[in-house]
Every structure is written in structure tokens, then in C-alpha cells.
PDB file of N, CA and C in Angstrom:
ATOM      1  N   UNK A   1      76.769-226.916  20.856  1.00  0.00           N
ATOM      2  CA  UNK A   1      77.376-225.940  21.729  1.00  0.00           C
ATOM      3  C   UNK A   1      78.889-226.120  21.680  1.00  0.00           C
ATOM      4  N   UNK A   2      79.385-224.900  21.674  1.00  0.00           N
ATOM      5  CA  UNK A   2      80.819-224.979  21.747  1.00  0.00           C
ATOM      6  C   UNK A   2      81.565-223.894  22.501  1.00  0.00           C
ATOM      7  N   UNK A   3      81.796-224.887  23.738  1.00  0.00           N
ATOM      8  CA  UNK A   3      82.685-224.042  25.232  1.00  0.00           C
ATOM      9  C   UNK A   3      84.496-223.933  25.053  1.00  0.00           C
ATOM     10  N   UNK A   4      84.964-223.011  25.054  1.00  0.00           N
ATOM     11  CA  UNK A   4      86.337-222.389  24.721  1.00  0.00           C
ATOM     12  C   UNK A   4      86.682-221.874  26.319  1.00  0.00           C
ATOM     13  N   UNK A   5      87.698-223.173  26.824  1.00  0.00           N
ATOM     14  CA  UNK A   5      88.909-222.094  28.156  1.00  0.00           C
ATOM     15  C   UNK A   5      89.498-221.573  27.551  1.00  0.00           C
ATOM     16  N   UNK A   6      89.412-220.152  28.359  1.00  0.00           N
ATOM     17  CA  UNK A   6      90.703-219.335  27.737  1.00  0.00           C
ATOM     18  C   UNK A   6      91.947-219.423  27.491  1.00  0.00           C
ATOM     19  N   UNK A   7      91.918-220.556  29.112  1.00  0.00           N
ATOM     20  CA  UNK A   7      93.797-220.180  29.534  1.00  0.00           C
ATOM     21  C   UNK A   7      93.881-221.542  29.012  1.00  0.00           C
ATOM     22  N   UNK A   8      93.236-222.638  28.340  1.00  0.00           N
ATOM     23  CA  UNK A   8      93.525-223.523  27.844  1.00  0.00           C
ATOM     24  C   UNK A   8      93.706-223.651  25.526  1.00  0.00           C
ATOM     25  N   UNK A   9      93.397-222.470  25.553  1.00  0.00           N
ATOM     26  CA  UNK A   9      93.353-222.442  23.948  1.00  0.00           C
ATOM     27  C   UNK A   9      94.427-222.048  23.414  1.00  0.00           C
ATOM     28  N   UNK A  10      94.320-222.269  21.995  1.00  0.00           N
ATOM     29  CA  UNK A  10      95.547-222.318  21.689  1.00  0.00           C
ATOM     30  C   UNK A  10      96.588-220.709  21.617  1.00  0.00           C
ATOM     31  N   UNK A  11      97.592-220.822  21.778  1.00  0.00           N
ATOM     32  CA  UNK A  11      98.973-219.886  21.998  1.00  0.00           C
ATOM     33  C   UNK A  11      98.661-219.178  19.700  1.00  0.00           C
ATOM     34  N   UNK A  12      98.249-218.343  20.390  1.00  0.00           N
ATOM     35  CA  UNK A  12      98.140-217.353  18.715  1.00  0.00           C
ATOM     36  C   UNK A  12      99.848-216.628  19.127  1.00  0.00           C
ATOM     37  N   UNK A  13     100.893-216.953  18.033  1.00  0.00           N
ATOM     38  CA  UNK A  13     102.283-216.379  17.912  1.00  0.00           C
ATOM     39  C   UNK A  13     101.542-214.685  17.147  1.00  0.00           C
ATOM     40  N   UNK A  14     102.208-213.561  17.775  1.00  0.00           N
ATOM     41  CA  UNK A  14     102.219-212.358  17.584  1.00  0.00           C
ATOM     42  C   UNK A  14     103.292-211.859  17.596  1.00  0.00           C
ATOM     43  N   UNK A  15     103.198-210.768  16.638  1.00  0.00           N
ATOM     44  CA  UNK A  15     104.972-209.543  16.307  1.00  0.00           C
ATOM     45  C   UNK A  15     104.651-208.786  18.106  1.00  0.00           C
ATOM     46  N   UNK A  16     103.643-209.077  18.753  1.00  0.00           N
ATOM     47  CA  UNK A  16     103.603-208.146  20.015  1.00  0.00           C
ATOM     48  C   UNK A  16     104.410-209.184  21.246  1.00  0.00           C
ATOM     49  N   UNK A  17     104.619-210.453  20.902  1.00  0.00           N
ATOM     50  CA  UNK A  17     105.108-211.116  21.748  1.00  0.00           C
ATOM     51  C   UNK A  17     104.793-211.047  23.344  1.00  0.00           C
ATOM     52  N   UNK A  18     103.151-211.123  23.233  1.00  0.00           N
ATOM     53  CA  UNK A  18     102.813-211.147  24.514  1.00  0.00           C
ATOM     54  C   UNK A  18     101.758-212.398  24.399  1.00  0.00           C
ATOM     55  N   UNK A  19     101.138-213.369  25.148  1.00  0.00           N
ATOM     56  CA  UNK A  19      99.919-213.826  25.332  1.00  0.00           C
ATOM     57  C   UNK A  19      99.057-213.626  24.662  1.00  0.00           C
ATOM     58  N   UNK A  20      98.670-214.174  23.444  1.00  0.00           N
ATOM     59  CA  UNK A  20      97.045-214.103  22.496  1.00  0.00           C
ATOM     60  C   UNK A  20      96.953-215.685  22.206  1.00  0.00           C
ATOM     61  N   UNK A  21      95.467-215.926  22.887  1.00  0.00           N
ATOM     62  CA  UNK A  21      94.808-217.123  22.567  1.00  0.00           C
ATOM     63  C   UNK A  21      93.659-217.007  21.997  1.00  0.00           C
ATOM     64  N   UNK A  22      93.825-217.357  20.666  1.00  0.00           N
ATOM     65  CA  UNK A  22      92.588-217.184  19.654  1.00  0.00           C
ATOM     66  C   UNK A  22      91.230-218.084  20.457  1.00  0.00           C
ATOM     67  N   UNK A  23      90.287-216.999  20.248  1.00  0.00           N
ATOM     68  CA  UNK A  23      89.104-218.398  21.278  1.00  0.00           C
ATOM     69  C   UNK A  23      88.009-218.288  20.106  1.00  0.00           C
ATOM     70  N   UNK A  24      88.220-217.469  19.019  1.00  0.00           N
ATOM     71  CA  UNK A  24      86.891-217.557  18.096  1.00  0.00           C
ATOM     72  C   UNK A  24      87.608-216.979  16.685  1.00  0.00           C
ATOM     73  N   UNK A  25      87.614-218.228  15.668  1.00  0.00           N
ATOM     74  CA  UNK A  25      87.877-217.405  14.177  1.00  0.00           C
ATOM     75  C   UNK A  25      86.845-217.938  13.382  1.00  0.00           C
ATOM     76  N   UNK A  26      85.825-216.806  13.260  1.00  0.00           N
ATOM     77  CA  UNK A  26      84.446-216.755  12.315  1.00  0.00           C
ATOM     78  C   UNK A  26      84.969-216.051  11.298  1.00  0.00           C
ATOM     79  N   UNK A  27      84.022-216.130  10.145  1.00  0.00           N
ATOM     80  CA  UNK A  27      83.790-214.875   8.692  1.00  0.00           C
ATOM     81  C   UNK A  27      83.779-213.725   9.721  1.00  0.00           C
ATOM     82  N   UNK A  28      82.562-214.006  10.358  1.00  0.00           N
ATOM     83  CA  UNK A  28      82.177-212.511  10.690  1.00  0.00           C
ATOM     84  C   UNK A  28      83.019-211.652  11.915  1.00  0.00           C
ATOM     85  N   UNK A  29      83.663-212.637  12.485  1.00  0.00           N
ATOM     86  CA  UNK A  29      84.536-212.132  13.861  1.00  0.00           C
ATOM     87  C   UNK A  29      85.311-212.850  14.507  1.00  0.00           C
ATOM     88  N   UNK A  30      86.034-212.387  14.998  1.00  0.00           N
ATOM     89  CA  UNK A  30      87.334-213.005  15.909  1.00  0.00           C
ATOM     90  C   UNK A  30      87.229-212.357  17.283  1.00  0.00           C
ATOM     91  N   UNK A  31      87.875-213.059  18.151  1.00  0.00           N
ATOM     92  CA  UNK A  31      87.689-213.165  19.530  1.00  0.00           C
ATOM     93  C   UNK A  31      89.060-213.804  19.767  1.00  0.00           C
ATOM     94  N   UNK A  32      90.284-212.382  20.481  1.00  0.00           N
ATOM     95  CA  UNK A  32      91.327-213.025  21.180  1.00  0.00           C
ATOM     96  C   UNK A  32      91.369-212.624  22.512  1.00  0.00           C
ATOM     97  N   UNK A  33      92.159-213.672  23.535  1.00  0.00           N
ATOM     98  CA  UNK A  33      92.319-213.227  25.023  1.00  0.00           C
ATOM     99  C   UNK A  33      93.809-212.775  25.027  1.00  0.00           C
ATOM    100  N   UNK A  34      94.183-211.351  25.400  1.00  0.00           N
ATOM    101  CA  UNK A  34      95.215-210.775  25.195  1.00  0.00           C
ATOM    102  C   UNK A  34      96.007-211.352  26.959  1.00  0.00           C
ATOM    103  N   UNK A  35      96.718-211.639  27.299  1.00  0.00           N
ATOM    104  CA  UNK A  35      97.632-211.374  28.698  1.00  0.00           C
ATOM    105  C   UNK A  35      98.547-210.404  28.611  1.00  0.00           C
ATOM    106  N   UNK A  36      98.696-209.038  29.255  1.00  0.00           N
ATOM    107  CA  UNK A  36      99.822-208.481  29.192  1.00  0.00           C
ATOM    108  C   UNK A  36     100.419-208.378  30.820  1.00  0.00           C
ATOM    109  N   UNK A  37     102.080-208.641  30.766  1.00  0.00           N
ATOM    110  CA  UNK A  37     102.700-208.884  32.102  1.00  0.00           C
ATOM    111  C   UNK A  37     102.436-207.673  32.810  1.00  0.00           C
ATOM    112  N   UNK A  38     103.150-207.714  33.261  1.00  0.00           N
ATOM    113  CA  UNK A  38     104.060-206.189  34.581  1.00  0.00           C
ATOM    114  C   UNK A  38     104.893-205.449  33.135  1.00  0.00           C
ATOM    115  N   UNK A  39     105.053-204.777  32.734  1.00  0.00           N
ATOM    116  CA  UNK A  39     106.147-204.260  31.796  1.00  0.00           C
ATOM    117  C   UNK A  39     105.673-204.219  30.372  1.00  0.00           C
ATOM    118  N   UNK A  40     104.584-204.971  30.053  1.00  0.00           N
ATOM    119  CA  UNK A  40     104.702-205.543  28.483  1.00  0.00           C
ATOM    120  C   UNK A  40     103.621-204.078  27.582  1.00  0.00           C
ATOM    121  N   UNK A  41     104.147-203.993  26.575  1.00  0.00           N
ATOM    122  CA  UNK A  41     102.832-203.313  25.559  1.00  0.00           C
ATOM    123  C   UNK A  41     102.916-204.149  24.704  1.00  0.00           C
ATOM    124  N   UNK A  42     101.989-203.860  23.908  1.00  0.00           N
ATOM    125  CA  UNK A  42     101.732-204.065  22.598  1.00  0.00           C
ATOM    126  C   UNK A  42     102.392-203.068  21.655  1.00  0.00           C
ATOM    127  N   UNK A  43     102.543-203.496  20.458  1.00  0.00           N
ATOM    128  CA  UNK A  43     103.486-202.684  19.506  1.00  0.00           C
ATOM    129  C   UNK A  43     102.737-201.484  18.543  1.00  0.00           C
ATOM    130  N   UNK A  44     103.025-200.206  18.498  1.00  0.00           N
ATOM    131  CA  UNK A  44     101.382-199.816  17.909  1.00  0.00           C
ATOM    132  C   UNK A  44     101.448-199.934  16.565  1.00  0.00           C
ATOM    133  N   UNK A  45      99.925-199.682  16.183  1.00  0.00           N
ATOM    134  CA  UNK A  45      99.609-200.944  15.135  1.00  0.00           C
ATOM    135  C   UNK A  45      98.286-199.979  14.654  1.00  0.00           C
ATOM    136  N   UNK A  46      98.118-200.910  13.712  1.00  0.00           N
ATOM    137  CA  UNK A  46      96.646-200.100  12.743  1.00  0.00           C
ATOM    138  C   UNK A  46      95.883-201.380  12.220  1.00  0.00           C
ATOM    139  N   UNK A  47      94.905-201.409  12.706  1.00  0.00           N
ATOM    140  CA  UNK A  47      93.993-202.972  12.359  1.00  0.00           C
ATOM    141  C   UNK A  47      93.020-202.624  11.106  1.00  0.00           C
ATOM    142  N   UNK A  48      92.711-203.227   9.968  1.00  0.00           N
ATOM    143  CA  UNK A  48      92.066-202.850   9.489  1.00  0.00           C
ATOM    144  C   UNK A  48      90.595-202.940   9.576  1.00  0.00           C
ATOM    145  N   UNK A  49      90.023-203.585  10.924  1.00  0.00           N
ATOM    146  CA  UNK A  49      88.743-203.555  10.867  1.00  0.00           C
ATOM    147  C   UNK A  49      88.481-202.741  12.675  1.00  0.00           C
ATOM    148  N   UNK A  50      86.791-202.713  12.589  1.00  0.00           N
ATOM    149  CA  UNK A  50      87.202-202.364  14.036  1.00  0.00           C
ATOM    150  C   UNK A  50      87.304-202.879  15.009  1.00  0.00           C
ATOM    151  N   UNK A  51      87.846-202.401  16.261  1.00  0.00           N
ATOM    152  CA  UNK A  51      87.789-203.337  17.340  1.00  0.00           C
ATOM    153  C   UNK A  51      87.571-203.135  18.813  1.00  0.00           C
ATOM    154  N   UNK A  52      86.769-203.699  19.137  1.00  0.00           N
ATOM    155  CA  UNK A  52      86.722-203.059  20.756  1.00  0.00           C
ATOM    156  C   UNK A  52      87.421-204.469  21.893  1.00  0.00           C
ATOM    157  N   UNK A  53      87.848-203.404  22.349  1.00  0.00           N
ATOM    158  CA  UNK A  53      88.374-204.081  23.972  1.00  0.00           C
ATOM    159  C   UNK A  53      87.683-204.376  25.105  1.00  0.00           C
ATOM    160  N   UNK A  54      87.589-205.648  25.626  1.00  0.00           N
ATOM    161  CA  UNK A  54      86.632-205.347  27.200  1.00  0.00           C
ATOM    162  C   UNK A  54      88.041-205.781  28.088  1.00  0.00           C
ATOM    163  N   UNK A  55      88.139-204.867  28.966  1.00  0.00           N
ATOM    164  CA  UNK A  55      89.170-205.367  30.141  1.00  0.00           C
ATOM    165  C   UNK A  55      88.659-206.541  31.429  1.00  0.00           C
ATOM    166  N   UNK A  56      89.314-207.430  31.285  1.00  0.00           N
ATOM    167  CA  UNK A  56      89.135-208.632  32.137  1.00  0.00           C
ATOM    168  C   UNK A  56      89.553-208.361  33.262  1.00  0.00           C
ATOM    169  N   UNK A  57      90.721-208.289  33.457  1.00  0.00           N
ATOM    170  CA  UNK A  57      91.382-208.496  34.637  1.00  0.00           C
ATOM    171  C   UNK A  57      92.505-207.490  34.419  1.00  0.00           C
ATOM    172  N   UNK A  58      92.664-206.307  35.601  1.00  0.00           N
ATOM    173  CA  UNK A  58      94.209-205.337  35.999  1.00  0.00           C
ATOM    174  C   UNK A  58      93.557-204.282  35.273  1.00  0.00           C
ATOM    175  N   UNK A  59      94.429-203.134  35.039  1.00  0.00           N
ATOM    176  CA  UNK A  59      94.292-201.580  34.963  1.00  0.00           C
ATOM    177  C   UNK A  59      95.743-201.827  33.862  1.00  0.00           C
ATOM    178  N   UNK A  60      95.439-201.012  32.561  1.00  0.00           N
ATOM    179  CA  UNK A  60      95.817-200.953  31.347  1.00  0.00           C
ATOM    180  C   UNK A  60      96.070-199.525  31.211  1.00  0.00           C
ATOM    181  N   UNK A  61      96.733-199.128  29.990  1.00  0.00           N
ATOM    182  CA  UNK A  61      96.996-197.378  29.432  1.00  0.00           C
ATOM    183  C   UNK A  61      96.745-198.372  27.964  1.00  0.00           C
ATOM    184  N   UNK A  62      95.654-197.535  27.561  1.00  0.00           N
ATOM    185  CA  UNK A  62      95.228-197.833  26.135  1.00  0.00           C
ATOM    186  C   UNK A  62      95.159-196.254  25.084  1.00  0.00           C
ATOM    187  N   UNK A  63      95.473-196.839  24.120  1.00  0.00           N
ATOM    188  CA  UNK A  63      96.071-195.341  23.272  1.00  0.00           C
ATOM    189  C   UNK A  63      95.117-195.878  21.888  1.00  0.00           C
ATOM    190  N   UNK A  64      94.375-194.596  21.673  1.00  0.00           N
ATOM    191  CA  UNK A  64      93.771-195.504  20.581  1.00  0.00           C
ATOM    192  C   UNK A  64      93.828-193.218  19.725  1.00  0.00           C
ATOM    193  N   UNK A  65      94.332-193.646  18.298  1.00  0.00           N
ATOM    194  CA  UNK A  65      94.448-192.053  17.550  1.00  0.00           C
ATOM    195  C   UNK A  65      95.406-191.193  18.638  1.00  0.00           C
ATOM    196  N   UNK A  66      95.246-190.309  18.848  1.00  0.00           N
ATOM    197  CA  UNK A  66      95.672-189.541  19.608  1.00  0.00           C
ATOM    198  C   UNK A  66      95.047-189.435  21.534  1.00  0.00           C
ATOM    199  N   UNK A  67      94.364-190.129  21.292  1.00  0.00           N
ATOM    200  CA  UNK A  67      93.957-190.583  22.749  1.00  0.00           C
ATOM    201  C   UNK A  67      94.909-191.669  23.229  1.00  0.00           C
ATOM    202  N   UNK A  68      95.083-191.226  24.822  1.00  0.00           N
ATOM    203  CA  UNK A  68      95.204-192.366  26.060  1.00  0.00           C
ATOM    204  C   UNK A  68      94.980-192.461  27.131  1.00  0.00           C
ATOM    205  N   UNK A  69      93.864-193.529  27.667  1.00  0.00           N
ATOM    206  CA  UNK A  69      92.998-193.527  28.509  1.00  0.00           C
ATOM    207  C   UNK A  69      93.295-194.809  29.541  1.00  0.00           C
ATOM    208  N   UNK A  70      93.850-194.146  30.954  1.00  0.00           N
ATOM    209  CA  UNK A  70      93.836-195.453  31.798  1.00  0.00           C
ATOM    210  C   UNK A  70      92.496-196.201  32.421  1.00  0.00           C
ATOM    211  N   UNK A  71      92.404-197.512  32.146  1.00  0.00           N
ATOM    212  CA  UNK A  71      91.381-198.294  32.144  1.00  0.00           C
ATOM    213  C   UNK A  71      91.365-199.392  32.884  1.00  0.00           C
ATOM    214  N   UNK A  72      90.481-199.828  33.334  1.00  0.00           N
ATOM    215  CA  UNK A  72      90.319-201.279  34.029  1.00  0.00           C
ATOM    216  C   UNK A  72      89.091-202.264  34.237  1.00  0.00           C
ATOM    217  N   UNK A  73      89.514-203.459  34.602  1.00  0.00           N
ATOM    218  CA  UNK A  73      88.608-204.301  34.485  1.00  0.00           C
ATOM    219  C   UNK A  73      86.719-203.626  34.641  1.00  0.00           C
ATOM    220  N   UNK A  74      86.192-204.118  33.392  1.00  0.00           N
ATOM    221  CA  UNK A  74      84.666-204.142  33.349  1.00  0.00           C
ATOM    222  C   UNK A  74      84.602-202.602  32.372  1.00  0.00           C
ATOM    223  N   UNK A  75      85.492-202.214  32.070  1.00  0.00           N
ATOM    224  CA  UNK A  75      85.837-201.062  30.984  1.00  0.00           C
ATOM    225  C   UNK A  75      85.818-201.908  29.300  1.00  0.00           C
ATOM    226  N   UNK A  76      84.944-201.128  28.843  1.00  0.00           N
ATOM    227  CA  UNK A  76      85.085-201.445  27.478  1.00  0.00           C
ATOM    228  C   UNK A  76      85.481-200.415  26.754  1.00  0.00           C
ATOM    229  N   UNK A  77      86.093-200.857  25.224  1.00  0.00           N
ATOM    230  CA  UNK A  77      87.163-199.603  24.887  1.00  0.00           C
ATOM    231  C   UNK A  77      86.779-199.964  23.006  1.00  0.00           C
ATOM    232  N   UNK A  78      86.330-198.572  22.271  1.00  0.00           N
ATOM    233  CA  UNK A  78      86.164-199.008  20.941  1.00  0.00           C
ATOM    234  C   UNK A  78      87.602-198.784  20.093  1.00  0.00           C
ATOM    235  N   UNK A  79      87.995-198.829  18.808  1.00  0.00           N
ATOM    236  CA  UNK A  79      88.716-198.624  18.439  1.00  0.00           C
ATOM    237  C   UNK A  79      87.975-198.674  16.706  1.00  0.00           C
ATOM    238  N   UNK A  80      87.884-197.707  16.135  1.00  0.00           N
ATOM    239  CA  UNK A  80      87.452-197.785  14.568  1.00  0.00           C
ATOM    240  C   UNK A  80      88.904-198.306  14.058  1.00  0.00           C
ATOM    241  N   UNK A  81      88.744-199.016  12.597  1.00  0.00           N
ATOM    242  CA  UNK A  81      89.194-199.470  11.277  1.00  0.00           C
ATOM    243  C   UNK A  81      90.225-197.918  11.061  1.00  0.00           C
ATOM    244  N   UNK A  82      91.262-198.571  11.017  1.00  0.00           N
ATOM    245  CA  UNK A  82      91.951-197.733  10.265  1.00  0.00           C
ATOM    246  C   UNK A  82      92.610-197.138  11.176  1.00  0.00           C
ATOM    247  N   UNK A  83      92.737-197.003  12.661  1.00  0.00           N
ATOM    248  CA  UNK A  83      93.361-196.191  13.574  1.00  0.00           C
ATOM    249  C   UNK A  83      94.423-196.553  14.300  1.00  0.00           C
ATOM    250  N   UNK A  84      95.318-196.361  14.728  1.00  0.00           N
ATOM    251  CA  UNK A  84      96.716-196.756  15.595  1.00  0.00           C
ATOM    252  C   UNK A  84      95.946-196.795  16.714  1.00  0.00           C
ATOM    253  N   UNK A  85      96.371-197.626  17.272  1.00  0.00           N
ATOM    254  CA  UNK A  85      95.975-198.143  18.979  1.00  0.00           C
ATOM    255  C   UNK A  85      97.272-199.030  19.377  1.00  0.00           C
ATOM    256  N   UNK A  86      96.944-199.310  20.557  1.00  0.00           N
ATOM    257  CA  UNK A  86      98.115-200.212  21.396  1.00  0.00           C
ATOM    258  C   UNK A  86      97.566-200.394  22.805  1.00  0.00           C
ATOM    259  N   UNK A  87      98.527-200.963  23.377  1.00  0.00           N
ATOM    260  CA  UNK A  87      97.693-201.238  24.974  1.00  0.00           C
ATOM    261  C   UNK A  87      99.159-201.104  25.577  1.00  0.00           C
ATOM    262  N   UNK A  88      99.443-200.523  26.771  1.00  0.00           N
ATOM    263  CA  UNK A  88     100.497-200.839  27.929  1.00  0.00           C
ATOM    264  C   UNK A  88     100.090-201.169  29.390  1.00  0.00           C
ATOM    265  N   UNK A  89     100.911-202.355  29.781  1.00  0.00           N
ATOM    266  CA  UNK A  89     100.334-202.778  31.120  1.00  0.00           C
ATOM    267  C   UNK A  89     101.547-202.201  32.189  1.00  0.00           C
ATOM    268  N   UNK A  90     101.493-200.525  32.762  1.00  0.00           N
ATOM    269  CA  UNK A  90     102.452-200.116  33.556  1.00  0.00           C
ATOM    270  C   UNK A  90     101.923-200.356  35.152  1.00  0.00           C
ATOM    271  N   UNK A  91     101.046-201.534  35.142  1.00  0.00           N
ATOM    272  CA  UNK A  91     101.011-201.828  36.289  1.00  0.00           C
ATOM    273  C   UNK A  91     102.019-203.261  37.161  1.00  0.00           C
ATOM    274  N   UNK A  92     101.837-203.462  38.588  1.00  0.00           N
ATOM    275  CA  UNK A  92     102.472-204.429  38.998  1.00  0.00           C
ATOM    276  C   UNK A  92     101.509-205.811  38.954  1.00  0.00           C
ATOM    277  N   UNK A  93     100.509-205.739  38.421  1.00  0.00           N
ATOM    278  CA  UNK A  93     100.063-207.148  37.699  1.00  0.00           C
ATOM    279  C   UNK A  93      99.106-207.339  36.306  1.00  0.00           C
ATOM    280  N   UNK A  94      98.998-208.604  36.343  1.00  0.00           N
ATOM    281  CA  UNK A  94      98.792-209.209  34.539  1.00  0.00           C
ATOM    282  C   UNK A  94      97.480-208.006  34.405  1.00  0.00           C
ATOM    283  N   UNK A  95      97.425-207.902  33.202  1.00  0.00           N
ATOM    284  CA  UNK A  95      96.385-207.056  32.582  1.00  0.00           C
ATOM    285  C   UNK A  95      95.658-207.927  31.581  1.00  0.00           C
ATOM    286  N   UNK A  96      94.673-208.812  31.528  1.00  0.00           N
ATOM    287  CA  UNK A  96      94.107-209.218  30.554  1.00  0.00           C
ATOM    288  C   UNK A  96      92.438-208.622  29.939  1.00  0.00           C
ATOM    289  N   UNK A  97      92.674-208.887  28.516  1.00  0.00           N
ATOM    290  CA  UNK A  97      91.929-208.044  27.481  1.00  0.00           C
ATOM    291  C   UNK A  97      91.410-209.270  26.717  1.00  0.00           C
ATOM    292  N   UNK A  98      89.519-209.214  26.719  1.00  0.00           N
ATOM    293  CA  UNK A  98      89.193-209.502  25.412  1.00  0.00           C
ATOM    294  C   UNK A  98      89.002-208.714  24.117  1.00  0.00           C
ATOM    295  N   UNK A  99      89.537-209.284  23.065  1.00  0.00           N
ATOM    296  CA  UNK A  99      89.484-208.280  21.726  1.00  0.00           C
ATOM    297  C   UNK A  99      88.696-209.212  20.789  1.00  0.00           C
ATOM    298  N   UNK A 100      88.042-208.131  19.981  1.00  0.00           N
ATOM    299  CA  UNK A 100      86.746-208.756  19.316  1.00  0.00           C
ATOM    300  C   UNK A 100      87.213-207.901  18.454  1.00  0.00           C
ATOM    301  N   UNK A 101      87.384-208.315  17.148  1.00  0.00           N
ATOM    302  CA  UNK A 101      87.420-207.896  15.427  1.00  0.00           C
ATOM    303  C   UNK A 101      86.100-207.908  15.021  1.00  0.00           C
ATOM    304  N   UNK A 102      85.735-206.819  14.366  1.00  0.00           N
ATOM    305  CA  UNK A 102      84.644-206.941  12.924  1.00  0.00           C
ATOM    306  C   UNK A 102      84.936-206.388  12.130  1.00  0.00           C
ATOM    307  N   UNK A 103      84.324-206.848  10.780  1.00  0.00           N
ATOM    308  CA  UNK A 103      84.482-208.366  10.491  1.00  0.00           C
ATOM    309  C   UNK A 103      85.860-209.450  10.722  1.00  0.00           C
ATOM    310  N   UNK A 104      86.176-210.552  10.504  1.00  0.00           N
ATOM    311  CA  UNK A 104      87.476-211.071  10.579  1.00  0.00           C
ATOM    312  C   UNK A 104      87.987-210.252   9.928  1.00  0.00           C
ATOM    313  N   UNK A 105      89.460-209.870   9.984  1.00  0.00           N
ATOM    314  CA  UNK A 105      90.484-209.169   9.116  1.00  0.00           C
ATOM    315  C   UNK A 105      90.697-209.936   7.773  1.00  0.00           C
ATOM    316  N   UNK A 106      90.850-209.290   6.612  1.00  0.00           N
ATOM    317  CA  UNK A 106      91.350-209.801   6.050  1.00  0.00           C
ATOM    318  C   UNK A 106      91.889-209.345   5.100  1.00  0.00           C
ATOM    319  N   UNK A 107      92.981-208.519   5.032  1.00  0.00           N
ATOM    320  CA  UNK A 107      94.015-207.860   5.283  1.00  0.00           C
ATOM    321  C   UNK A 107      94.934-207.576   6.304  1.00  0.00           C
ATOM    322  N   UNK A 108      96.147-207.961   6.304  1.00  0.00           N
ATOM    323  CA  UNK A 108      97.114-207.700   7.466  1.00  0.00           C
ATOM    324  C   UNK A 108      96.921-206.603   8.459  1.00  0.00           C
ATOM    325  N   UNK A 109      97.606-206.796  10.134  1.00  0.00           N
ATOM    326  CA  UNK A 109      98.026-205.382  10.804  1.00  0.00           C
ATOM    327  C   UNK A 109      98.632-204.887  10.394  1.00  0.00           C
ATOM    328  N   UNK A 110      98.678-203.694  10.214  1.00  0.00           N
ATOM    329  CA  UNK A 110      99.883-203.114   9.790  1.00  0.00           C
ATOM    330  C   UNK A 110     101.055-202.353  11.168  1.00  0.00           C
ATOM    331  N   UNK A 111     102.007-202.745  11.034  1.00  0.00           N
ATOM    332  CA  UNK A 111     102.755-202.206  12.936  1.00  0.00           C
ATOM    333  C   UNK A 111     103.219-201.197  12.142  1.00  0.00           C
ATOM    334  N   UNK A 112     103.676-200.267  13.157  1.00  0.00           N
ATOM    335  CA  UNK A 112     104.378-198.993  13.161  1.00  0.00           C
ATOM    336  C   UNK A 112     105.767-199.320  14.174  1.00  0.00           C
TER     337      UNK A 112
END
């Protein structure tokens, strides 16, 4: 068995310069815990695999293609391969996100 704290794993460095702690890097999938502040987005971006979001904790504006949908905790959010998405936290507290890749990437994000 293998138990992963969130708020204890390791600090994943991102071009989004917000909070990502890698808690799972498999072949088949990855698993990061996103923190976003009062103010912060993410940079938008195009992942090459797909990915869905479950909201943990706070109320998010998630933009995924031409969609943007305000969301919150116990909300899950898909995102297909190949699409621009991003997340903004325009609320007055932390917004945290689990993100789950399939398969692992392997090929770069590409940011916009």
C-alpha cells in the first residue's frame, strides 16, 4: 500500500507558477493537486492527453475550447486531448483541484 499527503508531497515547479504536488506518476496516469490563491490562473494551455478535473475545495471559472463554466467543490470537469483549457480562481479563497492525465503525457504542454 502506498498513502500520499497531499499538502505534504512534493512541490511539482510549473510555467503556471501556482501550487502542483505531483501525488501519482504511473505509465498509465498522473495525479496532480493543483492550489490556486485569491487572484491566480493558470496559463492557457493544450495538454496532449485527456484530462479531467475534480474540484476539492472553493469555486473556480474553468475554460475548457470555447467553454467557461463556474464550478465548485464535488464538480467534476472533463477536458479531451488536444484542447485549450485553464482554470481561474476569481474568488476570495484557495481553490484546490485534483487533475488526473490519461495516459501519462508524453509529449510536452504546449502554453499559449
Amino acid at each position: 500500500m502506498r498513502i500520499v499527503d497531499a499538502k505534504n508531497a512534493a512541490l511539482n515547479p510549473n510555467p503556471h507558477k501556482v501550487e502542483a504536488r505531483m501525488l501519482q506518476d504511473h505509465d498509465v496516469a498522473q495525479a496532480i493537486h493543483l492550489k490556486l490563491e485569491p487572484g491566480q490562473s493558470l496559463r492557457r494551455h493544450i495538454t496532449p492527453v485527456d484530462v479531467f478535473f475534480y474540484v476539492l475545495e472553493g469555486t473556480g471559472v474553468v475554460e475548457v475550447g470555447e467553454e467557461e463554466q463556474e464550478v465548485s467543490a464535488d464538480h467534476l470537469v472533463e477536458s479531451p486531448a488536444h484542447i485549450v483549457h485553464c482554470w481561474h480562481n476569481r474568488s476570495d479563497a484557495p481553490l484546490r483541484i485534483l487533475v488526473v492525465k490519461t495516459p501519462k503525457p508524453t509529449e510536452s504542454t504546449k502554453l499559449l
